[in-house]
C-alpha atoms as a PDB file:
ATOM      1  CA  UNK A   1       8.549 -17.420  -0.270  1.00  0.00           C
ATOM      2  CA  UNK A   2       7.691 -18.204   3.504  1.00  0.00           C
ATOM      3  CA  UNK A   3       5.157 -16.978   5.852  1.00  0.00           C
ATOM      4  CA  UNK A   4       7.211 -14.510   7.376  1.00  0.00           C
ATOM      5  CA  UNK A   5       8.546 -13.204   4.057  1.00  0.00           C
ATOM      6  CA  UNK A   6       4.883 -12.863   2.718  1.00  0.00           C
ATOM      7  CA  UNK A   7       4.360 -11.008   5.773  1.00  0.00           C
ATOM      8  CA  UNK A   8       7.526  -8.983   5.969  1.00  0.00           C
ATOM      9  CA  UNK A   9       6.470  -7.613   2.163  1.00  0.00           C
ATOM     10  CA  UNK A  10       3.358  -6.599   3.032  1.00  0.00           C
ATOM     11  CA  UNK A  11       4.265  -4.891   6.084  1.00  0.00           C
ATOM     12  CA  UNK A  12       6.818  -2.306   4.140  1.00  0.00           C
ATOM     13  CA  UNK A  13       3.917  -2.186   1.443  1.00  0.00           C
ATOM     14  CA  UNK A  14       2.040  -0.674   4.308  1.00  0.00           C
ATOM     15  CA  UNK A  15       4.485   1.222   5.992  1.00  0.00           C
ATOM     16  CA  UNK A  16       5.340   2.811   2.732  1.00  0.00           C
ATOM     17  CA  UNK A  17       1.560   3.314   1.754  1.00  0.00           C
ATOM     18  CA  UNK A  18       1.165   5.472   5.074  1.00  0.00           C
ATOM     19  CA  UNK A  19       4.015   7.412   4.635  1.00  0.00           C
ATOM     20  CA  UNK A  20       2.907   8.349   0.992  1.00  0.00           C
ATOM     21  CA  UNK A  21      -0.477   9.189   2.255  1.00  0.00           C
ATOM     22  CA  UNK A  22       1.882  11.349   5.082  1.00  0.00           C
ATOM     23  CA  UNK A  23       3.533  13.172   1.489  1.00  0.00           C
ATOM     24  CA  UNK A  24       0.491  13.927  -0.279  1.00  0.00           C
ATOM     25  CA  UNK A  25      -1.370  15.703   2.267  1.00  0.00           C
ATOM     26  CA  UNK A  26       2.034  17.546   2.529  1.00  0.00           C
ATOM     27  CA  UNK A  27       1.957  18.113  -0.778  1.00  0.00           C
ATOM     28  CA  UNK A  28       5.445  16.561  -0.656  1.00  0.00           C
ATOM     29  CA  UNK A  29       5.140  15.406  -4.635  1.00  0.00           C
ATOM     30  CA  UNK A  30       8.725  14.167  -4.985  1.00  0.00           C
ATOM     31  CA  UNK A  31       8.785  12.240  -1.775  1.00  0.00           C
ATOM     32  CA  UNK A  32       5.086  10.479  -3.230  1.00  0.00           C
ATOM     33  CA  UNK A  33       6.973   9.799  -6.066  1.00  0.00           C
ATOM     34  CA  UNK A  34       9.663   8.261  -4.829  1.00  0.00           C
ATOM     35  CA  UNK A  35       8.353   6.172  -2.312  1.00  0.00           C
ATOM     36  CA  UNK A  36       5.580   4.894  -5.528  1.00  0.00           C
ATOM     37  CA  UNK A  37       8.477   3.588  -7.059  1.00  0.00           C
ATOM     38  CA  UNK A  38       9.652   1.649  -4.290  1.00  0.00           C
ATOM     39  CA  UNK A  39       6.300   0.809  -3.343  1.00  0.00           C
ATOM     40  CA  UNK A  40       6.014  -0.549  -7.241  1.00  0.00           C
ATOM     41  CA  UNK A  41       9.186  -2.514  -7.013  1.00  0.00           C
ATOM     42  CA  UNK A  42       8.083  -4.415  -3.686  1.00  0.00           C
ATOM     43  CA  UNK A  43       4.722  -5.056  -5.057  1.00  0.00           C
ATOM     44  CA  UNK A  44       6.901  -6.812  -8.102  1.00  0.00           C
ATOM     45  CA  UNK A  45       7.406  -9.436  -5.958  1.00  0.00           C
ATOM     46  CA  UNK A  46       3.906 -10.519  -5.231  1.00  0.00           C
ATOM     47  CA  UNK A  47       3.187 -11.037  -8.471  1.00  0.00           C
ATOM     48  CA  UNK A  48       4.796 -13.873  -8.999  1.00  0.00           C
ATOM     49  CA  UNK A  49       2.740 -15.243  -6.811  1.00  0.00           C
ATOM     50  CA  UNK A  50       2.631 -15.783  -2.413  1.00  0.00           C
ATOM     51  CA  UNK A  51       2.263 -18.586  -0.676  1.00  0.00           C
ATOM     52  CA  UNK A  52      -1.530 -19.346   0.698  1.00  0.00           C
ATOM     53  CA  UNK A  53      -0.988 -18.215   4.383  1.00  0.00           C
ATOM     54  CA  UNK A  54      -3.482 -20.335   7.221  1.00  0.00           C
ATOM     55  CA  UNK A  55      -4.836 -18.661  10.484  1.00  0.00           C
ATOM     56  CA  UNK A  56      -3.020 -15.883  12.134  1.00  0.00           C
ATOM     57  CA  UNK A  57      -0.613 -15.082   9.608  1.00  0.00           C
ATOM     58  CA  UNK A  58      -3.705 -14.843   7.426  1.00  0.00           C
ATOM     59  CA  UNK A  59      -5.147 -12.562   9.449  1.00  0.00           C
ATOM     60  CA  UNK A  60      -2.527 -10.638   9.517  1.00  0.00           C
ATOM     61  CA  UNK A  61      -2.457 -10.230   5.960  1.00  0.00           C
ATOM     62  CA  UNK A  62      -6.087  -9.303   5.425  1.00  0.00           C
ATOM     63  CA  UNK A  63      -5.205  -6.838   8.160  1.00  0.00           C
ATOM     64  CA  UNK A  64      -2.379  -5.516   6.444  1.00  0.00           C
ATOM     65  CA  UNK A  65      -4.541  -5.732   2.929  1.00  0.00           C
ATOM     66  CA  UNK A  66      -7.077  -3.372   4.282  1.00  0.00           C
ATOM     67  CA  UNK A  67      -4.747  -0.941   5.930  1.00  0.00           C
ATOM     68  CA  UNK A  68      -2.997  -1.135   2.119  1.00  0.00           C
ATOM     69  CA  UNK A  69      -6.456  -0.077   1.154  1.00  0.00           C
ATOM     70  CA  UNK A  70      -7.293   2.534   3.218  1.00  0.00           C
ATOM     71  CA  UNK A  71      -4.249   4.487   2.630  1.00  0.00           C
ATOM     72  CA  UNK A  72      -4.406   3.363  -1.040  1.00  0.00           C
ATOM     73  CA  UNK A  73      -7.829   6.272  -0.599  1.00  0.00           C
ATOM     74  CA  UNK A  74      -6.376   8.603   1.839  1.00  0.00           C
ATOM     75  CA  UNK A  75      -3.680   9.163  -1.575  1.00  0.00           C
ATOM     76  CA  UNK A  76      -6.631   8.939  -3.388  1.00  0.00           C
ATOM     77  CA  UNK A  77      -8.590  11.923  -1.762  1.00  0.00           C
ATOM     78  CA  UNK A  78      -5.545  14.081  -1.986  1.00  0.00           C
ATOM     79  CA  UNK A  79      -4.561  13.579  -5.746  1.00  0.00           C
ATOM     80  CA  UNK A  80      -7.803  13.107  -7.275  1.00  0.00           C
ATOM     81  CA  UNK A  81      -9.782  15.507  -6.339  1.00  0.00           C
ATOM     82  CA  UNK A  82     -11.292  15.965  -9.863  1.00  0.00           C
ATOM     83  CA  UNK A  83     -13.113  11.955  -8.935  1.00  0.00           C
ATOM     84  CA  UNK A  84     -15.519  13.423  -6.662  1.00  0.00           C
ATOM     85  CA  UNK A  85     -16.239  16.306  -8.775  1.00  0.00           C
ATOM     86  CA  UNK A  86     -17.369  13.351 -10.952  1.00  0.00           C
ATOM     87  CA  UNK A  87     -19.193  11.217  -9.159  1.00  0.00           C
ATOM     88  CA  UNK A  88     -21.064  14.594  -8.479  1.00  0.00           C
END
């Protein structure tokens, strides 16, 4: 896998990660679904391992990582509300 592949993955990862955090605060439930699944079968790929990237391509990732994240929560805060009921 090259740089731009690596790169290319986790760019849909986080296109499709904002557009599922788009659904739920739609309540759009079958469009979340889908777009887990495909979200699921991209994310396949990493796990057999990327290639360690060096300067701006790794900033790019870590970039790309957090954005990941932060949509990751903005899902999160729409389909698990019961969480902060118990952290409460």
């Amino acid at each position: 896998m090259t740089s731009t592949e690596v790169l290319s993955m986790y760019e849909n990862i986080a296109g499709l990660t904002s557009k599922m955090a788009v659904a739920a605060q739609m309540s759009d439930w079958s469009s979340l679904d889908r777009m887990e699944n495909q979200c699921a079968a991209e994310s396949v790929i990493a796990m057999g391992g990327v290639p360690a990237l060096e300067g701006t391509a790794r900033q790019r990732k870590i970039d790309l990582l957090k954005q990941i994240l932060a949509n990751d929560r903005a899902i999160r805060d729409v389909t698990e509300p019961w969480m902060g009921r118990l952290n409460g």
